[in-house]
Protein backbone atom coordinates (compact mmCIF):
# COMPACT_ATOMS: atom_id res chain seq x y z
CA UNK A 1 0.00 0.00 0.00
CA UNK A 2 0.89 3.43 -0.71
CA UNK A 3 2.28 5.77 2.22
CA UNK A 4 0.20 8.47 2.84
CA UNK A 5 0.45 11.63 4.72
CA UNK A 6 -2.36 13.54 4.59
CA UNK A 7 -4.97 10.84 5.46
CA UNK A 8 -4.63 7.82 7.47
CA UNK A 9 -6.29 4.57 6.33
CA UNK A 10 -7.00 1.68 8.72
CA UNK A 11 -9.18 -1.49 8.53
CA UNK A 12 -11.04 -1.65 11.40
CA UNK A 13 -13.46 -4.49 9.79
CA UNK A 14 -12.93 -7.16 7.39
CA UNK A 15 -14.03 -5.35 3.91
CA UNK A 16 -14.19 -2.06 5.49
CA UNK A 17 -11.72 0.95 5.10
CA UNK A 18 -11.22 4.06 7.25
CA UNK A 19 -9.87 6.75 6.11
CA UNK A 20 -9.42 9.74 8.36
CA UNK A 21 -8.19 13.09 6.87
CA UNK A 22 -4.72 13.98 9.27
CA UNK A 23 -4.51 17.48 8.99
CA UNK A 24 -5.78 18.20 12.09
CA UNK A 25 -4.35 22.01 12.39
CA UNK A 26 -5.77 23.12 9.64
CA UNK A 27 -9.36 21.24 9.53
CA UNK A 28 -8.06 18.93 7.36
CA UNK A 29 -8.17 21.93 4.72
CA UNK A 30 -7.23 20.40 0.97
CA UNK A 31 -4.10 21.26 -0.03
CA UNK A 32 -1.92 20.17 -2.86
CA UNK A 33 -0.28 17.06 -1.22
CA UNK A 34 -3.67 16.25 -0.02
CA UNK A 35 -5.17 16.20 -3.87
CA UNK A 36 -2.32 14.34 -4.78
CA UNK A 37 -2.93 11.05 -2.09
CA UNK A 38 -6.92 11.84 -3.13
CA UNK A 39 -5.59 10.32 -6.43
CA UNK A 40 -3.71 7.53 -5.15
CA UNK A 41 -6.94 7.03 -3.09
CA UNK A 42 -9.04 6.24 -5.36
CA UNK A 43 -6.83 4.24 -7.56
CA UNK A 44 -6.93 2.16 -4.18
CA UNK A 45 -10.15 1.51 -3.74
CA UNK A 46 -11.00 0.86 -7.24
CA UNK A 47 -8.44 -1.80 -7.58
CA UNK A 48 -8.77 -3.36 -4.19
CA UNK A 49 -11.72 -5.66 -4.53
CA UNK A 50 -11.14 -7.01 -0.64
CA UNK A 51 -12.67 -3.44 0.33
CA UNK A 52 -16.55 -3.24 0.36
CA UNK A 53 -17.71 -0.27 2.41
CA UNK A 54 -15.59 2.95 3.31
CA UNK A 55 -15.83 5.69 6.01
CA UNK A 56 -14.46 9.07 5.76
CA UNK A 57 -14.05 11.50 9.01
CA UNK A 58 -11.57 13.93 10.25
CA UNK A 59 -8.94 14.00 12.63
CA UNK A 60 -9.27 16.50 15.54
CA UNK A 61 -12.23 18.90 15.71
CA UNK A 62 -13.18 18.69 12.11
CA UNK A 63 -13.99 16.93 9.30
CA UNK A 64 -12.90 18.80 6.26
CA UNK A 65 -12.79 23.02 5.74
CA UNK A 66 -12.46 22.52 2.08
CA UNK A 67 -10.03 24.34 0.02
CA UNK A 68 -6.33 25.43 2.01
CA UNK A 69 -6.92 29.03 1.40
CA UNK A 70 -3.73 29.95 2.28
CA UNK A 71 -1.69 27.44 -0.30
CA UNK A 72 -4.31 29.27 -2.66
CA UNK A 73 -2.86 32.77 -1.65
CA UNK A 74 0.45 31.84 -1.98
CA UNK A 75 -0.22 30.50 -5.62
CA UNK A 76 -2.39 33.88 -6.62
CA UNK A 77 1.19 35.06 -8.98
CA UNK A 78 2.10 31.35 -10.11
CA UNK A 79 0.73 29.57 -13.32
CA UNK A 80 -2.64 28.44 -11.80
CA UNK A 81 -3.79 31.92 -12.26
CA UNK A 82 -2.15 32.75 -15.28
CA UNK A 83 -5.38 32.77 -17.42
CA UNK A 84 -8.68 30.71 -16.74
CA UNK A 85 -8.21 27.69 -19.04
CA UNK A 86 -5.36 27.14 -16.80
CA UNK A 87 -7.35 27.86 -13.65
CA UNK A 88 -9.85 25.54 -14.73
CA UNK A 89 -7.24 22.50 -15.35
CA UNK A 90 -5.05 23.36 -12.28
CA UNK A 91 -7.62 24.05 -9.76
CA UNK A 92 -11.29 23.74 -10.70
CA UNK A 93 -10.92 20.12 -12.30
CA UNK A 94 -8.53 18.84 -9.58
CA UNK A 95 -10.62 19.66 -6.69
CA UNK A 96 -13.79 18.17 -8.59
CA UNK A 97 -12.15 15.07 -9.09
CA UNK A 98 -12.68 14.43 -5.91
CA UNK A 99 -15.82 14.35 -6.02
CA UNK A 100 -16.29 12.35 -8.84
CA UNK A 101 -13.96 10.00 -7.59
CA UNK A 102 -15.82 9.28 -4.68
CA UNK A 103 -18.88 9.10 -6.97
CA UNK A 104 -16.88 6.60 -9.71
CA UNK A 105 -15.58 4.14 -6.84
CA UNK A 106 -17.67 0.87 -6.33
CA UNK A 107 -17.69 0.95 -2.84
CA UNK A 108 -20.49 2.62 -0.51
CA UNK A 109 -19.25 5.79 1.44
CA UNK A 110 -20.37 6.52 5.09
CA UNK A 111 -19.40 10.00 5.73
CA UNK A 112 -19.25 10.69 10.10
CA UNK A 113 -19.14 14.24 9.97
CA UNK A 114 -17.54 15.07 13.34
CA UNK A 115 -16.81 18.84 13.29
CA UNK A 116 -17.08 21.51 10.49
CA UNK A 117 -17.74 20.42 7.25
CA UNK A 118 -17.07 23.51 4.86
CA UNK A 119 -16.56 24.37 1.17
CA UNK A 120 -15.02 21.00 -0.14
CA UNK A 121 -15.77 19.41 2.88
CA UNK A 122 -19.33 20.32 2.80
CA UNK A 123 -19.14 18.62 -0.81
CA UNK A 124 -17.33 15.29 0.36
CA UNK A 125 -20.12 14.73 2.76
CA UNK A 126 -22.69 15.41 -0.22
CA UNK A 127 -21.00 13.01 -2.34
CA UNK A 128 -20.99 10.09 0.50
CA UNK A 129 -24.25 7.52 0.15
CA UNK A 130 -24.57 8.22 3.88
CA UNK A 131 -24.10 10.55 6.55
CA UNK A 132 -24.33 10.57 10.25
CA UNK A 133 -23.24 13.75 12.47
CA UNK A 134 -21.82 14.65 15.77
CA UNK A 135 -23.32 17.14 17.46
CA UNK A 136 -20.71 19.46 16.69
CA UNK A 137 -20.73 19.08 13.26
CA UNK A 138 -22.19 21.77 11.16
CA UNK A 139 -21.93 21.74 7.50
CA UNK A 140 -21.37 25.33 5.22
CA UNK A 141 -21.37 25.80 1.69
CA UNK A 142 -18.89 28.54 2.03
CA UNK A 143 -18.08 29.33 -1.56
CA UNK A 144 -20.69 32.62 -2.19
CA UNK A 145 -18.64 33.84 1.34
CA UNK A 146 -15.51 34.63 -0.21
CA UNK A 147 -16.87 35.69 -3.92
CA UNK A 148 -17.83 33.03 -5.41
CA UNK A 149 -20.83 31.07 -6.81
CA UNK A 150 -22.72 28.94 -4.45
CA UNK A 151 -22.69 26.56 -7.26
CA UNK A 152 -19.62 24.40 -6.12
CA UNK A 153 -17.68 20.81 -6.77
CA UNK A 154 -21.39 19.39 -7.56
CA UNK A 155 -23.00 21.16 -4.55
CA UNK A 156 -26.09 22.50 -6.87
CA UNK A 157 -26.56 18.91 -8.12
CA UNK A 158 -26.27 17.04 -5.08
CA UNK A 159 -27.52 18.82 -2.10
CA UNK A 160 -31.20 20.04 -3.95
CA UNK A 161 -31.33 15.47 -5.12
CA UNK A 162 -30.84 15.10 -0.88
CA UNK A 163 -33.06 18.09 0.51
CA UNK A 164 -35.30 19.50 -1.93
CA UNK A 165 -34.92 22.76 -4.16
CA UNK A 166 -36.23 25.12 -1.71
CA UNK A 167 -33.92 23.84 1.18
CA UNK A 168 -31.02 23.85 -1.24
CA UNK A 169 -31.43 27.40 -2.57
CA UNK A 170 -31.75 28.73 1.05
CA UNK A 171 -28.13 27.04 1.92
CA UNK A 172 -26.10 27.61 -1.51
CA UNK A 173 -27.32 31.50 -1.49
CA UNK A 174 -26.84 32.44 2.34
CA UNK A 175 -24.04 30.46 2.80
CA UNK A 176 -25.16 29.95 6.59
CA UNK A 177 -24.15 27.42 9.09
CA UNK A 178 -26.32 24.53 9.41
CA UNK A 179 -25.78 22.64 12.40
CA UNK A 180 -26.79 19.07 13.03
CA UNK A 181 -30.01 19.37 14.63
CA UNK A 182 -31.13 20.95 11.85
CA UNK A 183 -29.40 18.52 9.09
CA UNK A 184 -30.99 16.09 11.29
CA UNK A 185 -34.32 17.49 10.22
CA UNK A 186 -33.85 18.44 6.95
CA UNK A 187 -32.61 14.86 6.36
CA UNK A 188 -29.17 16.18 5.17
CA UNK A 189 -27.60 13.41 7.74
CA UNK A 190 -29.06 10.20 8.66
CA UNK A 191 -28.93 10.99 12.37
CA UNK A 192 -27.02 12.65 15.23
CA UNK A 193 -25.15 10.96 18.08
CA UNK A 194 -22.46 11.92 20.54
CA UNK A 195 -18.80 12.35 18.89
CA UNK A 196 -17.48 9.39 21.11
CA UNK A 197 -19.98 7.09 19.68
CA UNK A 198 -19.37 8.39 15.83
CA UNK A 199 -17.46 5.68 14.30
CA UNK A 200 -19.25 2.98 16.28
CA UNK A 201 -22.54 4.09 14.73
CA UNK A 202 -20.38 4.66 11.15
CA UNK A 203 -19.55 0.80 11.53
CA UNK A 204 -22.99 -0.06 12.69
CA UNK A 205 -24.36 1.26 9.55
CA UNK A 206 -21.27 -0.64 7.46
CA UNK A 207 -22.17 -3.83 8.96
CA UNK A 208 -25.16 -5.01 6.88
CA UNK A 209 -23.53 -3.70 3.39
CA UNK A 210 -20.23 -5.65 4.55
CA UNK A 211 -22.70 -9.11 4.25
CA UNK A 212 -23.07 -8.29 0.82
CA UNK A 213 -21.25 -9.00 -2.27
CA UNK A 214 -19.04 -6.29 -3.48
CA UNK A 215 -20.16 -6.24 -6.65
CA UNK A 216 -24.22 -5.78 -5.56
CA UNK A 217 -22.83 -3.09 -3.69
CA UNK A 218 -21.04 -1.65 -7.19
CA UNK A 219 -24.47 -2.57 -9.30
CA UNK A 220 -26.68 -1.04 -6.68
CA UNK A 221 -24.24 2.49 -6.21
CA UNK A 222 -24.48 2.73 -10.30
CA UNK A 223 -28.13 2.41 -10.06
CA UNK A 224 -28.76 4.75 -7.84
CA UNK A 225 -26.20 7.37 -9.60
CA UNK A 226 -27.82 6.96 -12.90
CA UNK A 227 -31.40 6.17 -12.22
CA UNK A 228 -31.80 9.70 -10.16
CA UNK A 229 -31.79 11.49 -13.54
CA UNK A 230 -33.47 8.59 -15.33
CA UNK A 231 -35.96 10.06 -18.27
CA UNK A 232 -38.24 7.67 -17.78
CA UNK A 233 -39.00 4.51 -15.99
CA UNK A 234 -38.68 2.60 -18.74
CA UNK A 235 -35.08 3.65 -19.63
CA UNK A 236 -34.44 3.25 -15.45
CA UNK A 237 -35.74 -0.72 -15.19
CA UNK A 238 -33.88 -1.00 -18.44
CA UNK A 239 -30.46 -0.53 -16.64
CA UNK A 240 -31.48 -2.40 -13.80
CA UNK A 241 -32.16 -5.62 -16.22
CA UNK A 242 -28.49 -4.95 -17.27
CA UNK A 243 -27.27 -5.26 -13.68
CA UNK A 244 -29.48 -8.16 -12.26
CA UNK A 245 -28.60 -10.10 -15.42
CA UNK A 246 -25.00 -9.61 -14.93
CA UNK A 247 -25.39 -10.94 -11.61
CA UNK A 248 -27.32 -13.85 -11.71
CA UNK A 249 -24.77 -15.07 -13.83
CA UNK A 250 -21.84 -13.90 -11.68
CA UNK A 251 -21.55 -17.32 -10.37
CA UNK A 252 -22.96 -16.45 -6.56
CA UNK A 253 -26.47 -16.22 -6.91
CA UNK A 254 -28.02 -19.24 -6.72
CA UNK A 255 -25.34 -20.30 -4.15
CA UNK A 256 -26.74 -17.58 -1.91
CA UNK A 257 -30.45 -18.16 -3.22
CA UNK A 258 -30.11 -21.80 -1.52
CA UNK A 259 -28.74 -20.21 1.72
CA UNK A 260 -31.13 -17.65 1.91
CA UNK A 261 -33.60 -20.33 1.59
CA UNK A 262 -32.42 -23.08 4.03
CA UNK A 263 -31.75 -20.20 6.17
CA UNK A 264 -35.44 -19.15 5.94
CA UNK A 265 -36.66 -22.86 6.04
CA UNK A 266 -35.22 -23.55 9.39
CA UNK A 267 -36.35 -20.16 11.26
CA UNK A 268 -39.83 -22.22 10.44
């Protein structure tokens, strides 16, 4: 395995990978060594087939304040803001591959939000399948804050598809704090418990997708990514015949057919 700096993966279940951002001084802010390992990441996890489920969550107080805005100052006279084509390549594309990449990878994502989640961060915890919170998590799409759009690495896509236009709008355009009580409510996190019991309810939630085949976990991820924006429900059932034929001849599904059923015969 790669070393990595920035982030510390750990296996604290069979089929399950941790990784905690380590940058614990700055929030776990995104810098350029951090986008680097973010690659290496998810070359990882795509390759690894022995890893089913992942967790993300932060090191110290928080879980991710987005962008380093100081390595960003420092960089204001070098070539990433020469002209915007290069902008776009250097910084805008870079940072949005990580969200895509935790989109592309086949395993589930369980985002424990245990502090501020802001800018990028606020984005990683969009892009996860799940999220639970601490209650000292709050989550800000921070981008309109400092001059820019509140349309951000997939934020205008992803958090209306979770809460609901309205909601949405009221969050990208204020850029206000929302704290977990209220993402609690608004069903932006699955539910709240104390920060000492975060990655035990993370696992908790882990457990039931570990039991499961990696590759219904992959099928079931896709369908859900494309289906969302499925034109009709013909064209949606259409790529779910693709997947459950795929499986049924992946070679495990009668296998666990006949131990679902003896299973089921002796609870009788």
């Amino acid at each position: 395995m790669e070393k990595f700096t920035t982030m510390l993966l750990t296996r604290p279940e069979p089929g399950l990978m941790l990784i905690t951002l380590n940058r614990p001084d700055s929030l776990n802010a995104i810098g350029p060594d951090m986008l680097d390992e973010f690659d290496n990441l998810f070359r990882l996890l795509n390759e690894d087939e022995s890893i089913k489920v992942v967790i993300i969550t932060g090191a110290g107080r928080g879980f991710c304040a987005g962008a380093d805005l100081m390595a960003a100052v420092t960089h204001e006279k070098t070539d990433h803001f020469k002209d915007p084509e290069r902008f776009i390549k250097l910084v805008q594309e870079r940072y949005g591959s990580i969200i895509q990449g935790f989109r592309k990878i086949p395993q589930p994502v369980i985002a424990a939000v245990n502090g501020p989640a802001a800018g990028g961060g606020f984005c990683i915890a969009l892009a996860a399948d799940v999220r639970i919170a601490a209650p000292e998590a709050l989550f800000v799409a921070s981008f309109i804050n400092i001059g820019l759009s509140g349309g951000e690495l997939g934020s205008s896509y992803l958090l209306p598809r979770l809460i609901g236009l309205s909601a949405a709008a009221d969050i990208l355009y204020s850029g206000r704090k929302v704290r977990a009580d209220e993402a609690e409510k608004i069903g932006l996190v699955k539910k709240v418990v104390p920060v000492d019991k975060l990655m035990e309810a993370a696992v908790e939630i882990a457990k039931p997708m570990l039991a499961k085949s990696g590759a219904a976990l992959k099928f079931t991820k896709r369908a859900l990514d494309q289906n969302i924006d499925a034109p009709s429900l013909e064209v949606a059932m259409n790529f779910e015949n693709r997947n459950q034929t795929i499986m049924v001849f992946s070679g495990t599904f009668f296998e666990m057919v006949k131990n679902f059923t003896a299973s089921t015969a002796g609870k009788k």
